[in-house]
N, C-alpha and C. Protein backbone atom coordinates (compact mmCIF):
# COMPACT_ATOMS: atom_id res chain seq x y z
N UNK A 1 7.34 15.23 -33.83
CA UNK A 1 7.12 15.76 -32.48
C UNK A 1 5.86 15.14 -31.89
N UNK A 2 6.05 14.42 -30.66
CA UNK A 2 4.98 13.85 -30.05
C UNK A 2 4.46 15.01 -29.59
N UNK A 3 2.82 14.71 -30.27
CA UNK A 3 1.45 15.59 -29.35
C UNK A 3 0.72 14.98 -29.19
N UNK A 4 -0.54 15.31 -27.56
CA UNK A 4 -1.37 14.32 -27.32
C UNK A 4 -2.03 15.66 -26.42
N UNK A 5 -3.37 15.54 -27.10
CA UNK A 5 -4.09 16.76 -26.78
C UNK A 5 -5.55 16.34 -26.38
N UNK A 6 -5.58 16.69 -24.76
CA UNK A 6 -7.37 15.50 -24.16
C UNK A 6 -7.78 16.89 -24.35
N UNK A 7 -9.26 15.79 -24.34
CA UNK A 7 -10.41 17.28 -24.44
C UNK A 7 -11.46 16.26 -23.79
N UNK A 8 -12.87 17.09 -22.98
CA UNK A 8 -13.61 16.35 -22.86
C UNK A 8 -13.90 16.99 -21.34
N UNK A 9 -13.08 17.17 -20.44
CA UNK A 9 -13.32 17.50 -19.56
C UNK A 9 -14.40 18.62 -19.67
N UNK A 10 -15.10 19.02 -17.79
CA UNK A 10 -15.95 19.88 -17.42
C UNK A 10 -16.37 19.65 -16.18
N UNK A 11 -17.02 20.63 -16.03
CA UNK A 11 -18.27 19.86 -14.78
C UNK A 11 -19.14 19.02 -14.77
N UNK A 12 -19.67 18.30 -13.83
CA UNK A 12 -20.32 17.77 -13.52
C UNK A 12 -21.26 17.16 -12.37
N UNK A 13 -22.23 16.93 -12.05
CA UNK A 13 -22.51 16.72 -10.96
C UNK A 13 -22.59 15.11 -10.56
N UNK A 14 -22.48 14.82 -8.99
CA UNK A 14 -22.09 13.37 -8.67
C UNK A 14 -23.44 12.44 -9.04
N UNK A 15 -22.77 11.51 -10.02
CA UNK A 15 -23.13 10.52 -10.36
C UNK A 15 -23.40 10.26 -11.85
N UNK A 16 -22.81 12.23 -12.48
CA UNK A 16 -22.88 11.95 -13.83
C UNK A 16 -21.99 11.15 -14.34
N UNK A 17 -21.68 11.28 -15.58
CA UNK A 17 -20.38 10.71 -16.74
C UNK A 17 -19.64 11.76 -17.68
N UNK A 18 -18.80 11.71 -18.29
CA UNK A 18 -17.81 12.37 -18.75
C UNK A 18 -17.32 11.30 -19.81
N UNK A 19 -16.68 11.79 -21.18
CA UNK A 19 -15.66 10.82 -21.78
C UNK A 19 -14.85 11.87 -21.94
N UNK A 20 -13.46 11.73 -21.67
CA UNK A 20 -12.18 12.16 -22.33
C UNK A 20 -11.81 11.57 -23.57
N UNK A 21 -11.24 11.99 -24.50
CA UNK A 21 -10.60 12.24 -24.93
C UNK A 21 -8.76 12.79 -25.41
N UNK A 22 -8.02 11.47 -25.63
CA UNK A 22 -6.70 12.13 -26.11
C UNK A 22 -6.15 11.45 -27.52
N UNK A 23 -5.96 13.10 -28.63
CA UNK A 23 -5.70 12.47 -29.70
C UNK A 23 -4.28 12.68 -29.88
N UNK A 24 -3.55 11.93 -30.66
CA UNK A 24 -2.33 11.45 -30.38
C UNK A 24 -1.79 11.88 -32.13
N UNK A 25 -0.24 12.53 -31.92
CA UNK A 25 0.38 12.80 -33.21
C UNK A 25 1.87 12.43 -33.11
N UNK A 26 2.47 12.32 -34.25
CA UNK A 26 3.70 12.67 -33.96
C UNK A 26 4.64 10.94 -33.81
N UNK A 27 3.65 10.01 -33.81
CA UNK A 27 4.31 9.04 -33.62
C UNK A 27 3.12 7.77 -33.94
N UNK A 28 3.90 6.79 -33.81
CA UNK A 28 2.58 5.20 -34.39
C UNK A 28 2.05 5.02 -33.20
N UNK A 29 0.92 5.50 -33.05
CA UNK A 29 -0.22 5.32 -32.02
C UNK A 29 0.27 4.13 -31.54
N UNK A 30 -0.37 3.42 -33.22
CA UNK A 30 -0.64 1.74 -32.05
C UNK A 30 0.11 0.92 -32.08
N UNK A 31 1.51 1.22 -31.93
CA UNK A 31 3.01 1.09 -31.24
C UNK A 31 3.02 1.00 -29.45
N UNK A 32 2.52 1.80 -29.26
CA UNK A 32 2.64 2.34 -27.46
C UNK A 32 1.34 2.07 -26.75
N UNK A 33 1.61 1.08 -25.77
CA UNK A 33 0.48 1.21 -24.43
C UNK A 33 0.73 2.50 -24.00
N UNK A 34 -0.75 3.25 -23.77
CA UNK A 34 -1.21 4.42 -23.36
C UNK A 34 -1.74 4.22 -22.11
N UNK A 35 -1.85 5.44 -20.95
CA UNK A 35 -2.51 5.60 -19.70
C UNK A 35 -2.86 6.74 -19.95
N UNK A 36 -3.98 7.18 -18.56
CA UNK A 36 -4.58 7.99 -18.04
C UNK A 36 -4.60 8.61 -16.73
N UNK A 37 -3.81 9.36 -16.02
CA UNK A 37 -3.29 9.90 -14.94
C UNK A 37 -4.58 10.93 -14.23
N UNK A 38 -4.26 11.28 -13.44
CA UNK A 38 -5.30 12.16 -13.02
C UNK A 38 -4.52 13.19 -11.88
N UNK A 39 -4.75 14.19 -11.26
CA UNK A 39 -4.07 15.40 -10.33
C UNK A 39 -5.10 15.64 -9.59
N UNK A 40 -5.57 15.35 -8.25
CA UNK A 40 -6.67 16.15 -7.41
C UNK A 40 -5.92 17.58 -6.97
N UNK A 41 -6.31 18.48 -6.73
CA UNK A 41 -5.44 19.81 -5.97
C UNK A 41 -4.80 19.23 -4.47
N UNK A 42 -3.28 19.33 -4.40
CA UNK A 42 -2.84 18.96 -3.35
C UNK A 42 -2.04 18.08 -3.14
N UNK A 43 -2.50 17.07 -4.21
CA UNK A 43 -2.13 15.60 -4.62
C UNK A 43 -1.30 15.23 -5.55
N UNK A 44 -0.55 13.99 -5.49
CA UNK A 44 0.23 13.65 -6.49
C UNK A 44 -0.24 13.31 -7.52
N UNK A 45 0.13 13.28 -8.95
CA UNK A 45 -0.37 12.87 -9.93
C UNK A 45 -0.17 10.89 -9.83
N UNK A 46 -1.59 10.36 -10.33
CA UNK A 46 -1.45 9.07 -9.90
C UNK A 46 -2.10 8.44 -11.25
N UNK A 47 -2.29 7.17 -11.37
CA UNK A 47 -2.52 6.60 -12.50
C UNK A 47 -4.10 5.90 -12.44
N UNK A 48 -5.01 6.01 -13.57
CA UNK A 48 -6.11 5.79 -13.27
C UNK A 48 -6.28 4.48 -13.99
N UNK A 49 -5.82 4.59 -15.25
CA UNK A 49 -6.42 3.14 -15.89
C UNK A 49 -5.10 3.55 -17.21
N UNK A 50 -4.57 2.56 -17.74
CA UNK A 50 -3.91 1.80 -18.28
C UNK A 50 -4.46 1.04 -19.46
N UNK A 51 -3.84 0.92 -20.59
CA UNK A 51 -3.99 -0.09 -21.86
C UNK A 51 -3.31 -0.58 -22.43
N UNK A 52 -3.27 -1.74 -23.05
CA UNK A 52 -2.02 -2.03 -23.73
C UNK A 52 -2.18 -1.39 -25.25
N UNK A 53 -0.78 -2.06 -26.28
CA UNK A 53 -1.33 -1.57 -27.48
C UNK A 53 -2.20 -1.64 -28.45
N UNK A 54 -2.66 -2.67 -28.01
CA UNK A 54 -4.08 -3.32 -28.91
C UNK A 54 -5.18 -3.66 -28.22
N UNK A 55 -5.09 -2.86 -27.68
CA UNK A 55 -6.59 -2.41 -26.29
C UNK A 55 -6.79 -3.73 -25.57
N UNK A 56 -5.89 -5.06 -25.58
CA UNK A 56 -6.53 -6.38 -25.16
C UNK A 56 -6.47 -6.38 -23.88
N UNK A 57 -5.68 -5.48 -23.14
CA UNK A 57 -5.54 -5.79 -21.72
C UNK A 57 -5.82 -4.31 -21.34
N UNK A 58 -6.39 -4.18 -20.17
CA UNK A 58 -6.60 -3.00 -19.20
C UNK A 58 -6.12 -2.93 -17.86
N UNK A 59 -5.95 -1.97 -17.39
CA UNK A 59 -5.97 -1.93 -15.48
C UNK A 59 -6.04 -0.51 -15.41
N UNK A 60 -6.79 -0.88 -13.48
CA UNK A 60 -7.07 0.65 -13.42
C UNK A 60 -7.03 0.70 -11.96
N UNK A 61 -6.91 1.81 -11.22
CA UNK A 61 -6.81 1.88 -10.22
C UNK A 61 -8.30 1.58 -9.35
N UNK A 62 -7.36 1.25 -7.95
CA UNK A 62 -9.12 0.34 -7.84
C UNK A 62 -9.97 1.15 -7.28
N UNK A 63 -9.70 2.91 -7.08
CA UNK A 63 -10.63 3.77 -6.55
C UNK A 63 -11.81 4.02 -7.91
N UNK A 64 -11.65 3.76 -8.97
CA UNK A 64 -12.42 3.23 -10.23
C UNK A 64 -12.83 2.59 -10.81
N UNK A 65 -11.87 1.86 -10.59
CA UNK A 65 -12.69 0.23 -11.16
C UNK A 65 -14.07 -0.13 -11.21
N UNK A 66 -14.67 -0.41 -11.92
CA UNK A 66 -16.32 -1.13 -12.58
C UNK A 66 -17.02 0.77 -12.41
N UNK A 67 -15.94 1.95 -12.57
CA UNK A 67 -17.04 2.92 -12.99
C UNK A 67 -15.87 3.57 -14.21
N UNK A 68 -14.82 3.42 -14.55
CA UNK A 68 -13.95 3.78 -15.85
C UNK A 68 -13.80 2.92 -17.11
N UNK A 69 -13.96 3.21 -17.65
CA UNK A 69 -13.34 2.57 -18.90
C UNK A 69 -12.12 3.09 -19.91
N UNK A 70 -11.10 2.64 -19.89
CA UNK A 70 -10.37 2.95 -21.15
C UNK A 70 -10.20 2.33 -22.15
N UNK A 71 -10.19 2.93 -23.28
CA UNK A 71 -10.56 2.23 -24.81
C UNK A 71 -9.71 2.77 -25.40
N UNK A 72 -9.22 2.63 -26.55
CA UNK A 72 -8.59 3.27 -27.68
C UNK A 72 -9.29 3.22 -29.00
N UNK A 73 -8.67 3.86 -30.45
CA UNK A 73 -9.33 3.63 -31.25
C UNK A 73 -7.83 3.53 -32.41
N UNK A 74 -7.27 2.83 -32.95
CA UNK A 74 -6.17 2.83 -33.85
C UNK A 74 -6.31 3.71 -34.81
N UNK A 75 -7.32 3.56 -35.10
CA UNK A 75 -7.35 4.09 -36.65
C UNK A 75 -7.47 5.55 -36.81
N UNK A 76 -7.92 5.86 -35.64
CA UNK A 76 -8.21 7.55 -34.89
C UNK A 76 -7.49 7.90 -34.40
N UNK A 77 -6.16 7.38 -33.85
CA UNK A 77 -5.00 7.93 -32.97
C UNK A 77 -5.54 8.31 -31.93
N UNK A 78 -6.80 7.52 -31.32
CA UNK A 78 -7.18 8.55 -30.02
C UNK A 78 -7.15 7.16 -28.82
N UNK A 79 -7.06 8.17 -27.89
CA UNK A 79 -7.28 7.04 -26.47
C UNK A 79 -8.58 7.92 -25.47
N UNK A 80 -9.14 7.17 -24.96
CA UNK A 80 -10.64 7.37 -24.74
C UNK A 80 -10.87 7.10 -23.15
N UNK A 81 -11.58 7.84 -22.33
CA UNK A 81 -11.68 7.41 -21.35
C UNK A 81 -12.98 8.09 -20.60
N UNK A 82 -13.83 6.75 -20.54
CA UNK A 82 -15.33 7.04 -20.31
C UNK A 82 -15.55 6.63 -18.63
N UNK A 83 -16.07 8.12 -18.42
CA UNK A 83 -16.01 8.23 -16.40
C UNK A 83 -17.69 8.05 -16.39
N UNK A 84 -17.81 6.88 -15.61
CA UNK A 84 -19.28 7.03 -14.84
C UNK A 84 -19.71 7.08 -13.81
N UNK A 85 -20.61 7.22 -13.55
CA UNK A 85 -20.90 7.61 -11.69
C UNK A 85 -19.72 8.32 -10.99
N UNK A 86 -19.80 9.48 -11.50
CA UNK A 86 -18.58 10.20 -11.02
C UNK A 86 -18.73 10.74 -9.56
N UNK A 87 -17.74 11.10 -8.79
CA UNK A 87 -17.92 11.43 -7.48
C UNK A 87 -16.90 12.68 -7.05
N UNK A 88 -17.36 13.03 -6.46
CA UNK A 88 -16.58 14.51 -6.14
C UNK A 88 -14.88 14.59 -6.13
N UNK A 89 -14.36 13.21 -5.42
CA UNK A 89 -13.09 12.69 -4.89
C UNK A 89 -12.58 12.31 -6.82
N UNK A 90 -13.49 12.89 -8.06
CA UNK A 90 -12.66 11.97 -9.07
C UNK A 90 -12.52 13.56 -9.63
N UNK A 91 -12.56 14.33 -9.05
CA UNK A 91 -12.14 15.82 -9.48
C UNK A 91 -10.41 16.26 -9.41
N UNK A 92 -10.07 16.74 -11.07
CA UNK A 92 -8.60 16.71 -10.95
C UNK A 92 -8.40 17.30 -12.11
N UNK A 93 -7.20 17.01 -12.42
CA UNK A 93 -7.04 17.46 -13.86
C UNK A 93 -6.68 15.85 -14.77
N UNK A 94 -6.77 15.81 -15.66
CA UNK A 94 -6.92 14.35 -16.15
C UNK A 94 -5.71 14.24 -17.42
N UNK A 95 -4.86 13.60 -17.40
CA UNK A 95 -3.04 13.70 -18.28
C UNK A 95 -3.92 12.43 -18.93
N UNK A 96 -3.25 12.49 -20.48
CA UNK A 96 -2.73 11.30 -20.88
C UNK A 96 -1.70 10.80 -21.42
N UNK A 97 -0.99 9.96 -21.09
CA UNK A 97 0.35 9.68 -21.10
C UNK A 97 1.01 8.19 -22.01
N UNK A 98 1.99 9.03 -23.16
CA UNK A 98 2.58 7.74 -23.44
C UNK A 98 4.72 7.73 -23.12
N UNK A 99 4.49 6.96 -22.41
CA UNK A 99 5.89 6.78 -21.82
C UNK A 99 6.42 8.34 -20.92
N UNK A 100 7.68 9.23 -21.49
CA UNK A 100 7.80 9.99 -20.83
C UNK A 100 7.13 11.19 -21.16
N UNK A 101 6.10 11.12 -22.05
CA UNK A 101 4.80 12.48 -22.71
C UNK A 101 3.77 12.66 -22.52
N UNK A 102 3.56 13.63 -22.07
CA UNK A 102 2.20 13.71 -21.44
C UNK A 102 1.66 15.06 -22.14
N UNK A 103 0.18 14.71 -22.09
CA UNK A 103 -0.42 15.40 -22.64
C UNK A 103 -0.58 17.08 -21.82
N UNK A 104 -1.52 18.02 -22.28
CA UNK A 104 -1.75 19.44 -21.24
C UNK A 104 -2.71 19.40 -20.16
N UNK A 105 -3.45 18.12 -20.36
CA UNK A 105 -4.38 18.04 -19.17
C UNK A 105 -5.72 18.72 -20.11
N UNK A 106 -6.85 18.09 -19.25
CA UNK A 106 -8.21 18.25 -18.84
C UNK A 106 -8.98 18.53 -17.63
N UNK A 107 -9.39 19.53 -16.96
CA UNK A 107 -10.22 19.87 -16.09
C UNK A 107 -11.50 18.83 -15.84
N UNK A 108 -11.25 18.05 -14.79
CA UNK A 108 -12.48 17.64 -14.30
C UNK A 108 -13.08 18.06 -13.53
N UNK A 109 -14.41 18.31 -13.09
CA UNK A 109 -14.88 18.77 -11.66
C UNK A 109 -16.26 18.34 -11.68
N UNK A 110 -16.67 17.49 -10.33
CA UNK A 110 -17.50 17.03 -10.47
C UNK A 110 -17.63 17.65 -8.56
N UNK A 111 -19.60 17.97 -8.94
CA UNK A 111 -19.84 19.30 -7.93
C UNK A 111 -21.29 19.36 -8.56
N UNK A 112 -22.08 19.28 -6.92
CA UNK A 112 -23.61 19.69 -7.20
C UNK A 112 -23.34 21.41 -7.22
């Protein structure tokens, strides 16, 4: 049974950082390019950054770009995703997703 459980989320205020966290069961990690989705209230769920299976390639949406990073770790079953200079507009709930599975989400909120 695929599970993929982020943690990491919270508050924060604009211009902190955050890393997520999603650890992954149930299947060969590092088999599957993994993403990172995100939900503002209101909004569609959209895609933030992207990896392949051996972390060599990335993409990310370009409302992030040069302030996200996504990483993985094989050997940890985890996929990683380090937010910097965060800004109010990156407040959501944060999925991580492999193919049609998605994880329960993470609470972001970033707020003086």
């Amino acid at each position: 049974q695929v599970q993929l459980v982020e943690s990491g989320g919270g508050l924060v205020q604009p211009g902190g950082s955050l890393r997520l966290s999603c650890l992954a069961s149930g299947f060969t990690f590092s088999s599957y390019a993994m993403s990172w989705y995100r939900q503002a209230p209101g909004k569609e769920r959209e895609l933030v950054a992207a990896i392949t299976l051996g972390g060599g390639t990335t993409r990310y949406a370009d409302s992030v770009k040069g302030r996200f990073t996504i990483s993985r770790d094989n050997a940890k079953n985890t996929l990683y995703l380090q937010m910097d200079r965060l800004q109010s507009n990156d407040t959501g709930v944060y999925y991580c997703k492999r193919g049609n599975d998605w994880g329960q989400g993470t609470q972001v909120t970033v707020s003086s």
